[in-house]
N, C-alpha and C. Protein backbone atom coordinates (compact mmCIF):
# COMPACT_ATOMS: atom_id res chain seq x y z
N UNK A 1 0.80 -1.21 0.00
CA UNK A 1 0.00 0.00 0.00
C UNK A 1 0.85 1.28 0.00
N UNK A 2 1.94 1.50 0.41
CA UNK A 2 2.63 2.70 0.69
C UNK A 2 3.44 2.94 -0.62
N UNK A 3 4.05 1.39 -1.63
CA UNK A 3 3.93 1.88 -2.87
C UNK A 3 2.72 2.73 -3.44
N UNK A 4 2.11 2.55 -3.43
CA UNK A 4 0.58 2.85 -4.29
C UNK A 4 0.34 3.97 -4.10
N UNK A 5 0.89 4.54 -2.80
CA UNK A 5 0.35 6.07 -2.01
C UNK A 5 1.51 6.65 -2.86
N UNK A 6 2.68 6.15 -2.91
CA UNK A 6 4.05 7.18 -3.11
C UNK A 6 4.02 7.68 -4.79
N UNK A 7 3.08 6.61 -5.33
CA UNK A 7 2.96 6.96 -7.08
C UNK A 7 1.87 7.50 -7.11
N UNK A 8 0.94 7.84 -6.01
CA UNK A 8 -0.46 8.62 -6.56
C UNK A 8 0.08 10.20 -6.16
N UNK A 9 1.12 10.04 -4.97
CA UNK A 9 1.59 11.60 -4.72
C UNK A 9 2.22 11.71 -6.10
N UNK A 10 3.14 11.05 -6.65
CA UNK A 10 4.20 11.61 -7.68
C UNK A 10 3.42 12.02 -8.64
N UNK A 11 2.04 11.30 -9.65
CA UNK A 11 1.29 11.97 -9.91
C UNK A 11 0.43 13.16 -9.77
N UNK A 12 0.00 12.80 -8.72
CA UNK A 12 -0.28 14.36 -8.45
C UNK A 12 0.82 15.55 -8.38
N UNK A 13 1.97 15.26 -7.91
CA UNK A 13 3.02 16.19 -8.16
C UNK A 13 3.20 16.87 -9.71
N UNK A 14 3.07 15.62 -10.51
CA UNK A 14 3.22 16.14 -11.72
C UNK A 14 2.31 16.91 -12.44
N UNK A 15 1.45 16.83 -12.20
CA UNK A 15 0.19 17.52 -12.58
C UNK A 15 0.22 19.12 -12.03
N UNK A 16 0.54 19.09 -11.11
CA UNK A 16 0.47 20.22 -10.59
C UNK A 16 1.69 21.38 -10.69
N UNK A 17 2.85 20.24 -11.13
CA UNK A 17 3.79 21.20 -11.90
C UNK A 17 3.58 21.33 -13.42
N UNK A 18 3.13 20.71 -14.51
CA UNK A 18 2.45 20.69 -15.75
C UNK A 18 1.03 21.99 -15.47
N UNK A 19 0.73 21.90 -14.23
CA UNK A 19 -0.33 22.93 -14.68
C UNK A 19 0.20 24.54 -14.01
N UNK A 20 1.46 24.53 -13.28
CA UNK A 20 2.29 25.61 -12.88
C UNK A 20 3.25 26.25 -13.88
N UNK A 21 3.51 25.25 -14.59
CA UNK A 21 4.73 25.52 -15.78
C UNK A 21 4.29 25.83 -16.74
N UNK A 22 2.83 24.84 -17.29
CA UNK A 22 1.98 25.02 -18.64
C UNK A 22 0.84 25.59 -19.36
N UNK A 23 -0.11 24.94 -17.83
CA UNK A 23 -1.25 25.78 -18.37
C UNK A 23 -1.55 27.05 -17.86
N UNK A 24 -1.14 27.32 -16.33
CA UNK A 24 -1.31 28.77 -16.26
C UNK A 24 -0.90 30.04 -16.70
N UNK A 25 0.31 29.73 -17.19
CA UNK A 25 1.06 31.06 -17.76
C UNK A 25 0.52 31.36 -19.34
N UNK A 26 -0.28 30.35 -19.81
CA UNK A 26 -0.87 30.56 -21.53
C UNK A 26 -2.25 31.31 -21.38
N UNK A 27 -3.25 30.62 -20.01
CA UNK A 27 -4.27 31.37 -19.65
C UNK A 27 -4.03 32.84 -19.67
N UNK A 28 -2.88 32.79 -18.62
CA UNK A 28 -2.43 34.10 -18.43
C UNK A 28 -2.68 35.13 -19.88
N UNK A 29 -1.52 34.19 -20.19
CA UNK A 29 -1.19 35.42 -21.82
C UNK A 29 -2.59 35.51 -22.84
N UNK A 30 -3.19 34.61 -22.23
CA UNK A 30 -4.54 34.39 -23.27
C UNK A 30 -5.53 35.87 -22.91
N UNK A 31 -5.63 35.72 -21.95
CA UNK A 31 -6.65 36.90 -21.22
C UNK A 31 -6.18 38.24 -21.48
N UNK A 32 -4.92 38.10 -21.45
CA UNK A 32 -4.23 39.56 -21.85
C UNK A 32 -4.40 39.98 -23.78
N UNK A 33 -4.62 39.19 -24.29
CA UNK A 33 -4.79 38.73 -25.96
C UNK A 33 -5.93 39.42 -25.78
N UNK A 34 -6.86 38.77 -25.28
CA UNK A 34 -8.25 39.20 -25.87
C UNK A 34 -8.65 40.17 -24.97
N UNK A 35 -8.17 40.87 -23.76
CA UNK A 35 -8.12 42.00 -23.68
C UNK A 35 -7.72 43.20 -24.53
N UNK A 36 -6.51 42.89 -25.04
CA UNK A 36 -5.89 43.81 -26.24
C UNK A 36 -6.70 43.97 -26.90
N UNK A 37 -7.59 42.80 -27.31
CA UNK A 37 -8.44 42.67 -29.17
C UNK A 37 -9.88 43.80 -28.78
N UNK A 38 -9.94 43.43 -27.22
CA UNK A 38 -11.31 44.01 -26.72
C UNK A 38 -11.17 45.48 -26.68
N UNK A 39 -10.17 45.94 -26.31
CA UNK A 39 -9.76 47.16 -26.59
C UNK A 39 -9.64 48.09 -27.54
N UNK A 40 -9.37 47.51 -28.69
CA UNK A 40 -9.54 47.98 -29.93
C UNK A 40 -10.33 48.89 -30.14
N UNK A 41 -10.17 50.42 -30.95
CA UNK A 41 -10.80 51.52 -30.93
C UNK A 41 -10.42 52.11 -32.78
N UNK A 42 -11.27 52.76 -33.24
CA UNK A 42 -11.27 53.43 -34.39
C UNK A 42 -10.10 54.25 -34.48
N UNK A 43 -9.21 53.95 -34.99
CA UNK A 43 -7.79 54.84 -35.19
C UNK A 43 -6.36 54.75 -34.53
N UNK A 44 -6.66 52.71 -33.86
CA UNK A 44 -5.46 52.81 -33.34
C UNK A 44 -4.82 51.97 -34.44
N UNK A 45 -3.63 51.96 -35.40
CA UNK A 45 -2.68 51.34 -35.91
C UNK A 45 -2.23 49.77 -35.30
N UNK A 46 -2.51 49.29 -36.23
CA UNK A 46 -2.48 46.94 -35.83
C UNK A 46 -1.25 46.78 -36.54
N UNK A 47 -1.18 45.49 -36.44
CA UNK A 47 -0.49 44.88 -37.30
C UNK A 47 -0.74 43.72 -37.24
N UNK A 48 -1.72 42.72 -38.03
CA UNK A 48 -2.28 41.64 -38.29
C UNK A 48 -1.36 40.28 -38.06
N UNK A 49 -2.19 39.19 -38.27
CA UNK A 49 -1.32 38.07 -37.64
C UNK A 49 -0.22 37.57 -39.30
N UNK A 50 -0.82 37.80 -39.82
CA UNK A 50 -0.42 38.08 -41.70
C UNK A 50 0.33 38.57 -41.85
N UNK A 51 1.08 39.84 -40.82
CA UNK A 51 2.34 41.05 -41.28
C UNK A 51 1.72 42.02 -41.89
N UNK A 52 -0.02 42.39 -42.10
CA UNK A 52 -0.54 43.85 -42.67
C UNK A 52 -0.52 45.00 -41.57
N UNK A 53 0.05 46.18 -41.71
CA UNK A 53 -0.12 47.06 -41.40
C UNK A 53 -1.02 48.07 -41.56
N UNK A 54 -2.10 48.24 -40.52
CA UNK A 54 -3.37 49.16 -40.74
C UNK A 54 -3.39 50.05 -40.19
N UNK A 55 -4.81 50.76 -40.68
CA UNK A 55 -5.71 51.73 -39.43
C UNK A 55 -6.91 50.93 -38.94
N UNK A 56 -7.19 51.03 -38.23
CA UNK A 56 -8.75 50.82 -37.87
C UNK A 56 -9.91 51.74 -38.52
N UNK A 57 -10.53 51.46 -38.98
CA UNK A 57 -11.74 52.65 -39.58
C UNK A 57 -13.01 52.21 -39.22
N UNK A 58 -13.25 50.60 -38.92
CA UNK A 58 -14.49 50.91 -37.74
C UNK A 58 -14.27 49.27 -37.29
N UNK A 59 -15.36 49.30 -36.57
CA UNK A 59 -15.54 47.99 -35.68
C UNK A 59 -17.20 47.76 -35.59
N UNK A 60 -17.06 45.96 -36.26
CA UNK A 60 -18.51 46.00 -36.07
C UNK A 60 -18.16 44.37 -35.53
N UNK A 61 -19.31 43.91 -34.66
CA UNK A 61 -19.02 42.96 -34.36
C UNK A 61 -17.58 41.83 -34.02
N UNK A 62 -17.25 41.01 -34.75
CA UNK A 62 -16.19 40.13 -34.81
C UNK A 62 -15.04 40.81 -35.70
N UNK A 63 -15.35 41.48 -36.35
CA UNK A 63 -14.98 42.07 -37.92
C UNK A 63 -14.35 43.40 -37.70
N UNK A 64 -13.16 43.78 -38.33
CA UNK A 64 -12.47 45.08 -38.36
C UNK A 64 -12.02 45.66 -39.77
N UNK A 65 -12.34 47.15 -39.86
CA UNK A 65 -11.88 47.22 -41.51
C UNK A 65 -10.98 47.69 -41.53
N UNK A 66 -9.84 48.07 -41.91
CA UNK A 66 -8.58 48.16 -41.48
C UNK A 66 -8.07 49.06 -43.19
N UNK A 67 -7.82 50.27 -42.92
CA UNK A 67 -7.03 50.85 -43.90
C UNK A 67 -5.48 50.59 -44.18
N UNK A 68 -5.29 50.42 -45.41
CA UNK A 68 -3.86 50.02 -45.43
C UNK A 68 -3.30 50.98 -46.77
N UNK A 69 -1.99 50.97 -46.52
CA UNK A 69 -1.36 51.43 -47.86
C UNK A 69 -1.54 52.84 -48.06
N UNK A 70 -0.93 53.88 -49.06
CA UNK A 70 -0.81 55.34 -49.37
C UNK A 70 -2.33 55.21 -50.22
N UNK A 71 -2.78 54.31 -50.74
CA UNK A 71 -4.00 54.31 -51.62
C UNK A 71 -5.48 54.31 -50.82
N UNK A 72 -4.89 54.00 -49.45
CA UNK A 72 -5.90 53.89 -48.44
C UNK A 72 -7.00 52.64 -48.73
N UNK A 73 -6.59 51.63 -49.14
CA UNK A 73 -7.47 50.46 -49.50
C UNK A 73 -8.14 49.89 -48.20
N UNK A 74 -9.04 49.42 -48.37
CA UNK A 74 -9.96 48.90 -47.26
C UNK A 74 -9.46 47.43 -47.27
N UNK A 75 -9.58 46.49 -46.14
CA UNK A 75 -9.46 45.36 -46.03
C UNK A 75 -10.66 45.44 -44.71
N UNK A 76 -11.25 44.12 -44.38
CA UNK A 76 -12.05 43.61 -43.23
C UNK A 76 -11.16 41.94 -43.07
N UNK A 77 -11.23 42.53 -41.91
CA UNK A 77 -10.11 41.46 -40.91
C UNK A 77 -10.88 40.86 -39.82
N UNK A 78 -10.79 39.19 -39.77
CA UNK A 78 -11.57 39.19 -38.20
C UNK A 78 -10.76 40.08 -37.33
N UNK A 79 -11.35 39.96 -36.26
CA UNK A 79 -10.47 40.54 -35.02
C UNK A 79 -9.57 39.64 -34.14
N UNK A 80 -9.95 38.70 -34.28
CA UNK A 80 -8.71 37.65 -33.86
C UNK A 80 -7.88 37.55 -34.57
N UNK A 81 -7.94 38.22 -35.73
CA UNK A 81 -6.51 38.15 -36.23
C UNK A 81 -5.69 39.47 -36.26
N UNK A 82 -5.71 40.08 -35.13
CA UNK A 82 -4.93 41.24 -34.71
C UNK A 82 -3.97 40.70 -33.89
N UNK A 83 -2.33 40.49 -34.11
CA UNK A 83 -1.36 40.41 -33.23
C UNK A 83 -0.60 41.68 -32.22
N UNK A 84 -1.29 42.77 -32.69
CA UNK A 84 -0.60 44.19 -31.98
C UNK A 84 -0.91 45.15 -31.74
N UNK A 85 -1.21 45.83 -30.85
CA UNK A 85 -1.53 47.24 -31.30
C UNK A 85 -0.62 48.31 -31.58
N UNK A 86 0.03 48.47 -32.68
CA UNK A 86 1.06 49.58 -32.66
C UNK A 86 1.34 50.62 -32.25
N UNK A 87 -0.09 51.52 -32.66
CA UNK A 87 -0.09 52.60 -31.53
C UNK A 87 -1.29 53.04 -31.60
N UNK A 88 -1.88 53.35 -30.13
CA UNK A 88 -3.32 53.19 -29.79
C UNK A 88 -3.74 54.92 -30.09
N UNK A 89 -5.03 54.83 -30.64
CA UNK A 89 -5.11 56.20 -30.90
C UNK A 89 -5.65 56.80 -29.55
N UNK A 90 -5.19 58.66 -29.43
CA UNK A 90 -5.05 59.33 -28.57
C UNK A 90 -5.93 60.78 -29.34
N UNK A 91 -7.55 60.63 -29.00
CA UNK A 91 -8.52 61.69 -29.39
C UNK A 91 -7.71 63.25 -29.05
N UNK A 92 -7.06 63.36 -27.87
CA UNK A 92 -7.10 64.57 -27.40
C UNK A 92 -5.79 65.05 -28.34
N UNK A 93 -4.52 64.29 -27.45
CA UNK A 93 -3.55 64.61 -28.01
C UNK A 93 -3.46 64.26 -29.49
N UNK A 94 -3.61 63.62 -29.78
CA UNK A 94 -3.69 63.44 -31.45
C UNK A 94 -3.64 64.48 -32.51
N UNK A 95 -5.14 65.06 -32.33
CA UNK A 95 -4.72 66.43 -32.89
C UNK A 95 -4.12 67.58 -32.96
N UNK A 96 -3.51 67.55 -31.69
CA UNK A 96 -2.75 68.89 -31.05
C UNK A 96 -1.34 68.18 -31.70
N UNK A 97 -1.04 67.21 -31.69
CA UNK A 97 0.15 66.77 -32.31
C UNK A 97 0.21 66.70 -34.03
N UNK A 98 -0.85 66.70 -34.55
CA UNK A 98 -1.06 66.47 -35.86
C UNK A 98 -1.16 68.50 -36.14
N UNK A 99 -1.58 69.28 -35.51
CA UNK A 99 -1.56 70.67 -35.63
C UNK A 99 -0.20 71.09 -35.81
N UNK A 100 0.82 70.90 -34.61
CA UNK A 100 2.23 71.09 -34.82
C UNK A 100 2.63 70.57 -35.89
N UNK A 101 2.44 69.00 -36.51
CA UNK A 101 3.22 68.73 -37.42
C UNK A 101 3.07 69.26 -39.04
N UNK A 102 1.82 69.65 -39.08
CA UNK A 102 1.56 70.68 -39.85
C UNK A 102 2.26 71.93 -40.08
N UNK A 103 2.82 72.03 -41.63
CA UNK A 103 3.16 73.18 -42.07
C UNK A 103 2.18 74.72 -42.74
N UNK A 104 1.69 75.20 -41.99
CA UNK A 104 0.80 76.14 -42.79
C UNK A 104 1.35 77.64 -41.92
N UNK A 105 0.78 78.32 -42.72
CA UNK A 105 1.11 79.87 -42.61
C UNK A 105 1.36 80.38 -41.41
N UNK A 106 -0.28 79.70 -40.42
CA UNK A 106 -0.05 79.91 -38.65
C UNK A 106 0.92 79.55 -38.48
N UNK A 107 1.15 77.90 -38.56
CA UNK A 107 2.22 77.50 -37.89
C UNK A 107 3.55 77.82 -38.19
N UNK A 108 4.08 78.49 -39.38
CA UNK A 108 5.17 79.07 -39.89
C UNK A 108 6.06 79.85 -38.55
N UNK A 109 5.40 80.74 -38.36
CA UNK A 109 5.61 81.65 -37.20
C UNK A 109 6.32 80.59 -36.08
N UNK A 110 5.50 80.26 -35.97
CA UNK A 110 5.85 79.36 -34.31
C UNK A 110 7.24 78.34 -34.65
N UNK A 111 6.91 77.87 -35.61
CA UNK A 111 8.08 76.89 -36.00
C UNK A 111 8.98 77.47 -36.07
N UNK A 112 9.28 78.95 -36.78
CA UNK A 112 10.43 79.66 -37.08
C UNK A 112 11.10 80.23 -35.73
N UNK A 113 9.96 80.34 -34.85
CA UNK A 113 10.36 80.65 -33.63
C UNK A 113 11.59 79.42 -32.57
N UNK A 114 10.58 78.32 -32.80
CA UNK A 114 11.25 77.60 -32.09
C UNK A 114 12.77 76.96 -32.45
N UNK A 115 12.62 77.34 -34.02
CA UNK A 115 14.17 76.65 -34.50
C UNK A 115 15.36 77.69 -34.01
N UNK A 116 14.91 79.20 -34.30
CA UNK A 116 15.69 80.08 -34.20
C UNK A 116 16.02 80.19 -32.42
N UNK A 117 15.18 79.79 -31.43
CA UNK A 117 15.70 79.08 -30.24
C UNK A 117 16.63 78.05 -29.88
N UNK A 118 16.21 77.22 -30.70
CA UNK A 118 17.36 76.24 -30.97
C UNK A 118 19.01 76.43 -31.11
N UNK A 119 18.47 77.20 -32.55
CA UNK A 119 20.02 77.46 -32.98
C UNK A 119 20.80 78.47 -32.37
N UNK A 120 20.11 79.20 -31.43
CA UNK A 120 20.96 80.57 -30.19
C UNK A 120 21.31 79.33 -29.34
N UNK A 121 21.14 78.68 -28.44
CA UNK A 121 20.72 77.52 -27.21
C UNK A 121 22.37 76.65 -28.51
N UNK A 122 22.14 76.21 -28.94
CA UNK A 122 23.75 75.54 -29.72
C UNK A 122 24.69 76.37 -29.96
N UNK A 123 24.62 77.94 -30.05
CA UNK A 123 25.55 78.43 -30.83
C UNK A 123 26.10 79.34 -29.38
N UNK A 124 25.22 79.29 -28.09
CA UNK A 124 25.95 79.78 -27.02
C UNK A 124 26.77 78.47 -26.24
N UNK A 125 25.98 77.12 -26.49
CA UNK A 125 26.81 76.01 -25.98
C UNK A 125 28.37 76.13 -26.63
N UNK A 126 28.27 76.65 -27.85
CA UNK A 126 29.49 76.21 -28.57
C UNK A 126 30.56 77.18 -27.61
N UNK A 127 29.85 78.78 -27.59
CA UNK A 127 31.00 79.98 -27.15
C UNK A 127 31.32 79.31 -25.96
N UNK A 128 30.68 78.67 -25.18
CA UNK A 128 30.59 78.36 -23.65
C UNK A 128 32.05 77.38 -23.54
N UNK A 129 31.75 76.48 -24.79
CA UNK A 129 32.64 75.20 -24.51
C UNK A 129 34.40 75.85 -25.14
N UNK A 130 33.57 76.76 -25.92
CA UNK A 130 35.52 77.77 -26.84
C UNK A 130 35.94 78.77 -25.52
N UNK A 131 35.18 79.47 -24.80
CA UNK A 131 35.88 79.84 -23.37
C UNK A 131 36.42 79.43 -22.74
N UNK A 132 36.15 77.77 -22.40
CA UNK A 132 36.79 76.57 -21.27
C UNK A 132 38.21 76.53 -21.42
């Protein structure tokens, strides 16, 4: 009998390291997966399980349509087949960042401002470091 006990522990031992080593850490990563997918929002940048690089342009159900390319072509993708989110879109900042990167007449001014800061801020580092 104390054989019989010592191989039902070792079994159970094993099991319980197979489910410490194996299955919990995939659950793990699993939940975090379809959190990501659940997350998904109109304008954050993917990158499919395929290697396509998108936009999001809407979400309906299971299904994502995903802009790709300078031609802006449409594709519909399940949503399980999203491996990434590249970069999650940001309503607020987004545009305030897309305003700066803009070249127009307003922004001329400001830009010219800030370079010509720049280049005083380098050109006193330089006198600073020819005094030493």
């Amino acid at each position: 009998m104390p054989e019989f006990a010592a191989q039902i522990i070792m079994i159970v031992a094993l099991f319980a390291i197979m489910y410490f080593l194996l299955i919990r850490p995939q659950k793990k990563k699993d939940d975090e997966v379809r959190k990501m997918r659940e997350s998904l929002k109109v304008g954050d940048d993917i990158l499919t399980i395929g290697g396509i690089y998108g936009k999001v342009v809407r979400i309906k159900d299971d299904r994502l349509t995903i802009q790709v390319g300078s031609d802006r072509t449409r594709i519909d993708v399940a949503k399980w087949s999203v491996n990434n989110i590249e970069k999650a879109s940001d309503s607020k900042g987004s545009k305030a960042a897309e305003e700066d990167k803009k070249v127009t007449p307003k922004n001329m001014k400001k830009l010219g401002e800030k370079a010509e800061a720049e280049v005083e801020e380098a050109v006193a580092e330089v006198v600073e470091d020819a005094q030493e």
